[in-house]
N, C-alpha and C. Protein backbone atom coordinates (compact mmCIF):
# COMPACT_ATOMS: atom_id res chain seq x y z
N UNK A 1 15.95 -15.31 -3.44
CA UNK A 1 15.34 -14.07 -2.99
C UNK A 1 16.45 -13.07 -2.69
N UNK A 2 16.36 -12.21 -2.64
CA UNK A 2 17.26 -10.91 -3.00
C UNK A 2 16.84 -9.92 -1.89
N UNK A 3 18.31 -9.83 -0.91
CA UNK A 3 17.68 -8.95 -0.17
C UNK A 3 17.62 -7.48 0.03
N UNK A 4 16.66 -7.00 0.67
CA UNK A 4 16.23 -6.05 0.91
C UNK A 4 16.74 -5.45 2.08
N UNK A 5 17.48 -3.48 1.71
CA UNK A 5 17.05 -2.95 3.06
C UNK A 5 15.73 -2.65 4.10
N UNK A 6 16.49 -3.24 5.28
CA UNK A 6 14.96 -3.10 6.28
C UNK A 6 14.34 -1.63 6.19
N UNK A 7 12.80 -2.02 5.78
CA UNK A 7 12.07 -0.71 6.24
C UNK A 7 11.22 -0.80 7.51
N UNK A 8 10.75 0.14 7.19
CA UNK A 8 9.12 0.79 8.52
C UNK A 8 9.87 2.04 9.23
N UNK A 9 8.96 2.26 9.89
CA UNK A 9 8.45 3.20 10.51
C UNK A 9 8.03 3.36 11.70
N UNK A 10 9.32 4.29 13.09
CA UNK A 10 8.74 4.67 14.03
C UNK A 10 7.60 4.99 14.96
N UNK A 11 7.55 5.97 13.14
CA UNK A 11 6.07 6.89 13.64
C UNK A 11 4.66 5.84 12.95
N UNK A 12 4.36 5.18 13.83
CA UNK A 12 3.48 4.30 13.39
C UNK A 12 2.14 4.87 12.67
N UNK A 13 1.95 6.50 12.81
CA UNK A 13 0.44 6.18 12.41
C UNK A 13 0.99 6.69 10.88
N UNK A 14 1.62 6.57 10.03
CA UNK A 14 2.66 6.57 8.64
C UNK A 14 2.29 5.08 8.23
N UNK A 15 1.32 5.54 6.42
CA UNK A 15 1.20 4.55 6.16
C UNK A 15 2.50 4.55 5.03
N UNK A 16 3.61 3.00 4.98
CA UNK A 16 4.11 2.36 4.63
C UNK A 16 4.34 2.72 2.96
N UNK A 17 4.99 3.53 1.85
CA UNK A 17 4.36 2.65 0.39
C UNK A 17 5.49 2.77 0.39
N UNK A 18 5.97 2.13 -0.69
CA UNK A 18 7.31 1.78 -1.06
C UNK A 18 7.38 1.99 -2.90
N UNK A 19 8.43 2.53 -3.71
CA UNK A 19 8.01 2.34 -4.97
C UNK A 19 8.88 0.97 -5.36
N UNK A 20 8.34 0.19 -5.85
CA UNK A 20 9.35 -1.03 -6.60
C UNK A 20 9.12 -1.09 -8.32
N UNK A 21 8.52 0.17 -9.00
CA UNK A 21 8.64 -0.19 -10.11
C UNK A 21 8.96 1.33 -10.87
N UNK A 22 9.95 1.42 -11.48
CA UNK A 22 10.48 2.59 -12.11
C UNK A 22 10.54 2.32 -13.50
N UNK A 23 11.29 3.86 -13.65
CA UNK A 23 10.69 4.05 -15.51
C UNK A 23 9.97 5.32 -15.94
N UNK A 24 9.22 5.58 -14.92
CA UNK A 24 8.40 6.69 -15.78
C UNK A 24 7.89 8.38 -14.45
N UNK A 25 8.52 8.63 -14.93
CA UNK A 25 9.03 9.61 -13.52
C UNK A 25 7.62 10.70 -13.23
N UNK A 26 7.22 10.96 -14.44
CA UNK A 26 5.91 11.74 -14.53
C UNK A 26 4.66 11.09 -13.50
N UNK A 27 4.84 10.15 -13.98
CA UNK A 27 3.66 8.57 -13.64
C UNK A 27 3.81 8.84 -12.00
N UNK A 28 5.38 8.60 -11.77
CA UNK A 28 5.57 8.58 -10.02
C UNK A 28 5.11 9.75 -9.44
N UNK A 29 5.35 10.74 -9.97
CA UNK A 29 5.08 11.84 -9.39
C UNK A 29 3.60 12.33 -9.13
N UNK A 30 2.59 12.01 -10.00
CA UNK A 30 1.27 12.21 -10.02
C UNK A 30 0.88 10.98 -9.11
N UNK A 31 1.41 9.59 -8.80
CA UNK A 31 1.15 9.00 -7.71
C UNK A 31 0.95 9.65 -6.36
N UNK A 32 2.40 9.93 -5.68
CA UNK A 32 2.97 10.71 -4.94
C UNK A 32 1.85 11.96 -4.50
N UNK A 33 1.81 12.90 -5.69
CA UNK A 33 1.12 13.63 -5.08
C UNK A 33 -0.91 13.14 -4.77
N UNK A 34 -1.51 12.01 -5.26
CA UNK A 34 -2.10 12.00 -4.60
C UNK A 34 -1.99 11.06 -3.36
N UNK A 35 -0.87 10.61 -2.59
CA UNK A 35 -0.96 9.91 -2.09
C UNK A 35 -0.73 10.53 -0.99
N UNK A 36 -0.69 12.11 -1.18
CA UNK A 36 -0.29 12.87 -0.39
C UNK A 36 -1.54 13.97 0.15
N UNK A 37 -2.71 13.90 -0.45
CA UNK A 37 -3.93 14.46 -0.83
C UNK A 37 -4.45 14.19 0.72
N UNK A 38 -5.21 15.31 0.91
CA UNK A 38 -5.80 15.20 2.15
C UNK A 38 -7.17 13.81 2.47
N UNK A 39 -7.50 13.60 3.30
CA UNK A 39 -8.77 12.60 2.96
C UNK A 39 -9.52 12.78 3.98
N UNK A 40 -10.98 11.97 4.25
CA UNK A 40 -12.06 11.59 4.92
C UNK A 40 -13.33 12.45 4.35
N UNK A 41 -14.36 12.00 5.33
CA UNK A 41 -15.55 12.63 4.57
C UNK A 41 -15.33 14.28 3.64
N UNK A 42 -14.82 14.93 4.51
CA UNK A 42 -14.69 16.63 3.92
C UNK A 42 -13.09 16.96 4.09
N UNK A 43 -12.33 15.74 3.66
CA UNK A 43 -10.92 16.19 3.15
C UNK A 43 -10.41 16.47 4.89
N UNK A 44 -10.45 16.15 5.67
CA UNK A 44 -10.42 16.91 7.06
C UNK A 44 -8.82 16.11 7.98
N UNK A 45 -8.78 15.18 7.36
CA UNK A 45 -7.45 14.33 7.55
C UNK A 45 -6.18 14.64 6.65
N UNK A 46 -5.46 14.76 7.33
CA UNK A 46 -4.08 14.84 6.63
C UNK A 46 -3.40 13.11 6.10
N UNK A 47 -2.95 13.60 5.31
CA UNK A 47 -2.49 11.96 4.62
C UNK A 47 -0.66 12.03 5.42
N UNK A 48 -0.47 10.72 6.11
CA UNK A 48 0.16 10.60 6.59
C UNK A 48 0.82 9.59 6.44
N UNK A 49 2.05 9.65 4.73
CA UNK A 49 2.76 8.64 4.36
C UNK A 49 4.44 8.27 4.57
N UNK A 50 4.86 7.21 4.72
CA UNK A 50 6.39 7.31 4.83
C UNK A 50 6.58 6.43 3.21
N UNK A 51 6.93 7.51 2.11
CA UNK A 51 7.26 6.59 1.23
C UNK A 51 8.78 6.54 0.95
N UNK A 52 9.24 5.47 0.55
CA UNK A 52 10.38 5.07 -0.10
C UNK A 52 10.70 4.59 -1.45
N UNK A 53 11.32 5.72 -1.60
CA UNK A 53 12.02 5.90 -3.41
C UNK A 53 13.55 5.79 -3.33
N UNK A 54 13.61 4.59 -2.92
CA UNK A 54 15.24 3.60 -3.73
C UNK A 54 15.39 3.02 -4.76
N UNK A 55 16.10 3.03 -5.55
CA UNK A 55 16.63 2.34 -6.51
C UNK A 55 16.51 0.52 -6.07
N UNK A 56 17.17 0.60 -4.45
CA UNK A 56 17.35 -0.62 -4.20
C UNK A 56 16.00 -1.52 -4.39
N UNK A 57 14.82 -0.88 -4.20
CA UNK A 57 13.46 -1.61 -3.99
C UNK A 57 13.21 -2.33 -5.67
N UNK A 58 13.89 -2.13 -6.54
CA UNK A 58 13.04 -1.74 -7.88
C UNK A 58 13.14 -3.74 -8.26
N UNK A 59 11.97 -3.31 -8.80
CA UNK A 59 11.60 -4.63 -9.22
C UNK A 59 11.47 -5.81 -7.60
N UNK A 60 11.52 -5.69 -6.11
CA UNK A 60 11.25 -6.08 -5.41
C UNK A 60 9.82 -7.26 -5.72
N UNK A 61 10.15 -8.28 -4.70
CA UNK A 61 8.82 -9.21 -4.90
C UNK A 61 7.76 -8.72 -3.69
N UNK A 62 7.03 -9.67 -3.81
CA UNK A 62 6.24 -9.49 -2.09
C UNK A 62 7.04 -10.04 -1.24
N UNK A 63 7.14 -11.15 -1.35
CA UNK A 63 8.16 -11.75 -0.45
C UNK A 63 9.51 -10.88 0.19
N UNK A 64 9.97 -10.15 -0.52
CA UNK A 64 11.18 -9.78 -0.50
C UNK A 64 10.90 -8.43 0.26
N UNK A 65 9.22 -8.17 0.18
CA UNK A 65 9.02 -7.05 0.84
C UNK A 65 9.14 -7.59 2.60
N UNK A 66 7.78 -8.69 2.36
CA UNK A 66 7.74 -9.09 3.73
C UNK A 66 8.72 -9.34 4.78
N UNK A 67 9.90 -10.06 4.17
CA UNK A 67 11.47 -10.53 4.61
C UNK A 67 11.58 -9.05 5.51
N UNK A 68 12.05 -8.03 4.30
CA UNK A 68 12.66 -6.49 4.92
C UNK A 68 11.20 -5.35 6.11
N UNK A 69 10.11 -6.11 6.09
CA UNK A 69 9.53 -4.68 6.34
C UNK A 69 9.65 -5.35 8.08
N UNK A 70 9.51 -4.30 9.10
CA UNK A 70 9.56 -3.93 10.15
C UNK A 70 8.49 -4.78 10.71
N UNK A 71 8.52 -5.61 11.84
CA UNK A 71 7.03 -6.16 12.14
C UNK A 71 5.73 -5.00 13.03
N UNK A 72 6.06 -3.49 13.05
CA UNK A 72 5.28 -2.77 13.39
C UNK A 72 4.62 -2.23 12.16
N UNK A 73 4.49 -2.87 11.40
CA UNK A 73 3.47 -2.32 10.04
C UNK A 73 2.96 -3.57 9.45
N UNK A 74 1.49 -3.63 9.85
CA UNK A 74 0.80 -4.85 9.48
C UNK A 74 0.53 -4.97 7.97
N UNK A 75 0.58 -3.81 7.43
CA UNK A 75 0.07 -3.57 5.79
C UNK A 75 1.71 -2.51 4.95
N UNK A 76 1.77 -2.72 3.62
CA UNK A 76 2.78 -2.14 3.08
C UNK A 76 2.35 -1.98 1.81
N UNK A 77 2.41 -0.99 0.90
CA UNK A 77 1.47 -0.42 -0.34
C UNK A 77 2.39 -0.12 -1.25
N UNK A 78 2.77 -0.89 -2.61
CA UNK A 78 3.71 -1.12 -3.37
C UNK A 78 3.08 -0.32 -4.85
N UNK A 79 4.00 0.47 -5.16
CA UNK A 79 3.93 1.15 -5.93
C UNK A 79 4.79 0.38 -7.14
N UNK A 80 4.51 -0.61 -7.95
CA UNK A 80 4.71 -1.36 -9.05
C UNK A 80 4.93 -0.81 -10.05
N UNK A 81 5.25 -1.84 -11.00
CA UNK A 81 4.85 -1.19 -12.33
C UNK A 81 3.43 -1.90 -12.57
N UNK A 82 2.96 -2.28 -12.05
CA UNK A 82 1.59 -2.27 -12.69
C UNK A 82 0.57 -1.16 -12.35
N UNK A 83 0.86 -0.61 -10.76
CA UNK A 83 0.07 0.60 -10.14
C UNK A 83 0.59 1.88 -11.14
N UNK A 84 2.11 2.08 -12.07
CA UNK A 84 2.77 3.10 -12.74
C UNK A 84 1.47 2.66 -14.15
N UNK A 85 0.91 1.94 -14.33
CA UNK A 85 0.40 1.60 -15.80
C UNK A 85 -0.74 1.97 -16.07
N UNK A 86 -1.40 1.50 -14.76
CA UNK A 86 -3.19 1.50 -14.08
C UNK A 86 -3.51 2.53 -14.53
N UNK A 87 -4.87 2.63 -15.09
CA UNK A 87 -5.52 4.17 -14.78
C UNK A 87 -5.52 4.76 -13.87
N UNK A 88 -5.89 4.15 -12.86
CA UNK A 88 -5.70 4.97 -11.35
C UNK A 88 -4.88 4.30 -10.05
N UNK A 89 -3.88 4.26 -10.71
CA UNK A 89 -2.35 4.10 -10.02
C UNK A 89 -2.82 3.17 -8.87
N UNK A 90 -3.26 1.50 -9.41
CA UNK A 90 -3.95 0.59 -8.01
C UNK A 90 -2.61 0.19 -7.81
N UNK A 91 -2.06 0.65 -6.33
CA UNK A 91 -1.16 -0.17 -5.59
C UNK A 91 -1.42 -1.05 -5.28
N UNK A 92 -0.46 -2.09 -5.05
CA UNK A 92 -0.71 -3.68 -4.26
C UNK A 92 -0.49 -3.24 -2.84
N UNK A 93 -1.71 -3.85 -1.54
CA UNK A 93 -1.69 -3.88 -0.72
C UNK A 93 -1.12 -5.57 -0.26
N UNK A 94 -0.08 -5.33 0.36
CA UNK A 94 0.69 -6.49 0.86
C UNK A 94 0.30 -6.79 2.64
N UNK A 95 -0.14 -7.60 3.02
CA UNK A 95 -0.62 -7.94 4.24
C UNK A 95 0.69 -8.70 4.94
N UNK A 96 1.01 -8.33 6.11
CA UNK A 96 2.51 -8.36 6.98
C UNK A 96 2.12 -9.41 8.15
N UNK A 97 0.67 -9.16 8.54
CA UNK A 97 0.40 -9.70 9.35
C UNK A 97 0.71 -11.00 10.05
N UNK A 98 1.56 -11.85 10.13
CA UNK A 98 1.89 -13.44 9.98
C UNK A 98 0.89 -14.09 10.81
N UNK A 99 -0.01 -13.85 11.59
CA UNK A 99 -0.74 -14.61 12.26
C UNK A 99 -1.73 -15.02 11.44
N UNK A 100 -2.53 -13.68 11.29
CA UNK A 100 -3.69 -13.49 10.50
C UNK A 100 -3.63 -14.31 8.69
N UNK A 101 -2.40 -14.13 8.07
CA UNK A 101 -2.37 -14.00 6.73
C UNK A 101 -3.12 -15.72 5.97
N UNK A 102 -3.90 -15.32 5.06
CA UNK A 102 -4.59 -16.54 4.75
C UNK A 102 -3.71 -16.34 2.81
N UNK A 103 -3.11 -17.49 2.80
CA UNK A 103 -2.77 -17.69 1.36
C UNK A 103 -3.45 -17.45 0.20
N UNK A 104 -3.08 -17.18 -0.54
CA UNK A 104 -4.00 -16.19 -1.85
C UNK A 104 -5.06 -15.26 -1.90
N UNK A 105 -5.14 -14.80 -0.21
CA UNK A 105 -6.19 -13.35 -0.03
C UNK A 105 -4.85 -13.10 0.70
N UNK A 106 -3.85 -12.75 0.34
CA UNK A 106 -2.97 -11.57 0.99
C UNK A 106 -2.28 -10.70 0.28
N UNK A 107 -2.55 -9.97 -0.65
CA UNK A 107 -2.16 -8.58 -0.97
C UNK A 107 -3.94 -8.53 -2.39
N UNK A 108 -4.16 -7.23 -2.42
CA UNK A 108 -5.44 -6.76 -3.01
C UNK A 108 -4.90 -5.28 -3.94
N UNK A 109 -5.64 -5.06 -4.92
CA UNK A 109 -5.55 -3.75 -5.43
C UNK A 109 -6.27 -2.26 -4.66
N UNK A 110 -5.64 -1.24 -4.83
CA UNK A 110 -6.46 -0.19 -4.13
C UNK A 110 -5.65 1.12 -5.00
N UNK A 111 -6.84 1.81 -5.10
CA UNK A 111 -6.40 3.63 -5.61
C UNK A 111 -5.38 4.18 -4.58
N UNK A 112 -4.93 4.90 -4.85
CA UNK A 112 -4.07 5.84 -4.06
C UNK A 112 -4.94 6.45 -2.71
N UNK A 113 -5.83 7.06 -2.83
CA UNK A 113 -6.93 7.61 -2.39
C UNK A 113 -7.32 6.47 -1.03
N UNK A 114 -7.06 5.31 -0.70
CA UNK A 114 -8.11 4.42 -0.01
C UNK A 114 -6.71 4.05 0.77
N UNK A 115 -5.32 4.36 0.44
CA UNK A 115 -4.45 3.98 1.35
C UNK A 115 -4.70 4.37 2.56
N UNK A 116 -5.23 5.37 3.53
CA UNK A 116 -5.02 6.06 4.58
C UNK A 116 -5.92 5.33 5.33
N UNK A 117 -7.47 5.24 4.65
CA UNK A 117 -8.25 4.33 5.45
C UNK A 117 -7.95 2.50 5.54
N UNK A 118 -7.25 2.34 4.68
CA UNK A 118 -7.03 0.86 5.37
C UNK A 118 -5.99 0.98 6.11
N UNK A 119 -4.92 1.68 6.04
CA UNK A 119 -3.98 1.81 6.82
C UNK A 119 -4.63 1.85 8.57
N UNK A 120 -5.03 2.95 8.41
CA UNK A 120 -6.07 3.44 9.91
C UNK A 120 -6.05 1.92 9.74
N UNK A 121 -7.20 1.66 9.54
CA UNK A 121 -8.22 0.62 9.72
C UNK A 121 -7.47 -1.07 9.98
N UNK A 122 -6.50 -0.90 9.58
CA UNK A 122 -5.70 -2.34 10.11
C UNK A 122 -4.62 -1.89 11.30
N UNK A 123 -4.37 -0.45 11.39
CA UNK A 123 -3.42 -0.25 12.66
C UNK A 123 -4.31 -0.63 13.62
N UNK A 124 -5.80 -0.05 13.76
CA UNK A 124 -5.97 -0.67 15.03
C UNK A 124 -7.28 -1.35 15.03
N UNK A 125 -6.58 -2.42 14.13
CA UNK A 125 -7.03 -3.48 13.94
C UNK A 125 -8.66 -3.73 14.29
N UNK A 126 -9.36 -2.86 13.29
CA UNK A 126 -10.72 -2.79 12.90
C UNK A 126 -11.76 -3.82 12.00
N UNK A 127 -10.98 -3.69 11.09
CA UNK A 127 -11.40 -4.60 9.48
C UNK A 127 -10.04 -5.25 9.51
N UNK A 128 -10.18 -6.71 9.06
CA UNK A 128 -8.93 -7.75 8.93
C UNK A 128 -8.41 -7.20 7.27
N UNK A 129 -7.86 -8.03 7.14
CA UNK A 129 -6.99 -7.62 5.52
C UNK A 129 -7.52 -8.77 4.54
N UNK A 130 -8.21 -9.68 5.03
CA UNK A 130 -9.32 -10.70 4.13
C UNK A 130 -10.48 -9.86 3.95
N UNK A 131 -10.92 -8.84 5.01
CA UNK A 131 -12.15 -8.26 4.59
C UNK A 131 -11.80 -7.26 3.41
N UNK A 132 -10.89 -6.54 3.28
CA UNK A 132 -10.35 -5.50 2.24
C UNK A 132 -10.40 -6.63 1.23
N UNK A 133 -9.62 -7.39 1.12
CA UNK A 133 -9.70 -8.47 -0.01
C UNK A 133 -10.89 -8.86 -0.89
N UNK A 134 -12.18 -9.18 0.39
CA UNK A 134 -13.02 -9.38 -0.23
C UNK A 134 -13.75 -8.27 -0.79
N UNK A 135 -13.67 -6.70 -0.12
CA UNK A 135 -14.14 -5.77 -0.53
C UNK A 135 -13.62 -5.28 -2.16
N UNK A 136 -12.39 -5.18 -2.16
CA UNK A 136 -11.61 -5.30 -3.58
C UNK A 136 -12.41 -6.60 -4.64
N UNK A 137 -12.35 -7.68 -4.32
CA UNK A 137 -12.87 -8.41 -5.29
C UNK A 137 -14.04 -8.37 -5.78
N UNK A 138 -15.04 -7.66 -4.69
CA UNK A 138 -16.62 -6.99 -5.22
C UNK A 138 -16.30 -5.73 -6.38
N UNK A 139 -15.43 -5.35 -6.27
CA UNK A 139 -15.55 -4.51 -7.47
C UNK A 139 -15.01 -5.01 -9.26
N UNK A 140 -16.09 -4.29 -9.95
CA UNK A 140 -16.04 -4.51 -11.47
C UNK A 140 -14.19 -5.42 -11.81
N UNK A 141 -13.47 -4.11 -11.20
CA UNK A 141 -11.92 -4.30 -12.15
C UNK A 141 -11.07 -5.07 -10.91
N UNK A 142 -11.34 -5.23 -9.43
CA UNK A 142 -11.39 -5.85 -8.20
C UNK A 142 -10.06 -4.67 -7.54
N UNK A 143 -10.09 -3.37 -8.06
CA UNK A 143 -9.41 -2.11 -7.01
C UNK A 143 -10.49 -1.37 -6.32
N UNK A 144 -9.87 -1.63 -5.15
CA UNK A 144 -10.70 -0.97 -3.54
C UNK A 144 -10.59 0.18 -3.78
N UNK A 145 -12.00 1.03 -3.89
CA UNK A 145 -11.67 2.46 -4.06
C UNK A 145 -12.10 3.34 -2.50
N UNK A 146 -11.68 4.65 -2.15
CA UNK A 146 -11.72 5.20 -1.24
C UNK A 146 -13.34 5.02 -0.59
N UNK A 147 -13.76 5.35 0.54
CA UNK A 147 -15.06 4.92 0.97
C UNK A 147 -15.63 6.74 0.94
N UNK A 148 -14.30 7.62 0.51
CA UNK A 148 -14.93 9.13 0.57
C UNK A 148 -14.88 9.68 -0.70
């Protein structure tokens, strides 16, 4: 395993993404900006992300995420190359949690768009990260799409 500089975030209510898969700069950028897009029922929330664009992250595992990320961020949203490929840029949601974490329901697909509410929604600790899991796997292609 290959390590990683430590991340997270002070400002806790900053949801986490990280990019680990490069190559296509257009691709990142149309991520980015919706990940930056306002949200909730009537757009009324500001999107409130800390992302990280290092070189060092690229090609990162989960593992290698979990090792480096901060234990004040229960969730971390990986911008892959598979989310760079997706039609609609599904990041891997990586679950940090070590108490909670149940083996092979811990990281799920999700749109750009649905980061803010699970983020919320696992800071204070509302919906577990098995329930997102299972919510993701109810869908057709199994990416969690925004609830707005």
């Amino acid at each position: 395993m290959k390590e990683r500089p430590i991340v997270g975030d002070l400002e806790l209510d900053a949801a986490l993404v990280i990019r680990t898969g490069y190559g296509d700069e257009p691709i990142w950028r149309a991520v980015v900006k919706e990940l930056r897009q306002p949200w909730g029922e009537d757009d009324e929330h500001e999107a409130v992300v800390r992302i990280v664009d290092d070189p060092d992250w690229s090609g990162a595992t989960v593992e290698e995420v979990r090792a480096a990320a901060r234990a004040a961020d229960r969730t971390v949203f990986l911008v892959d190359s598979t989310a760079l490929r997706h039609p609609y840029f599904a990041l891997l949601a990586v679950d940090l949690d070590t108490e909670d974490r149940v083996p092979g329901e811990d990281t799920f697909r999700l749109e750009p768009a649905a980061v803010q509410e699970v983020h919320l929604q696992r800071f204070i600790d509302n919906i577990s990260f098995v329930e997102f899991v299972e919510q993701a796997a109810r869908e057709p292609d199994r990416v969690l799409r925004s609830p707005y």
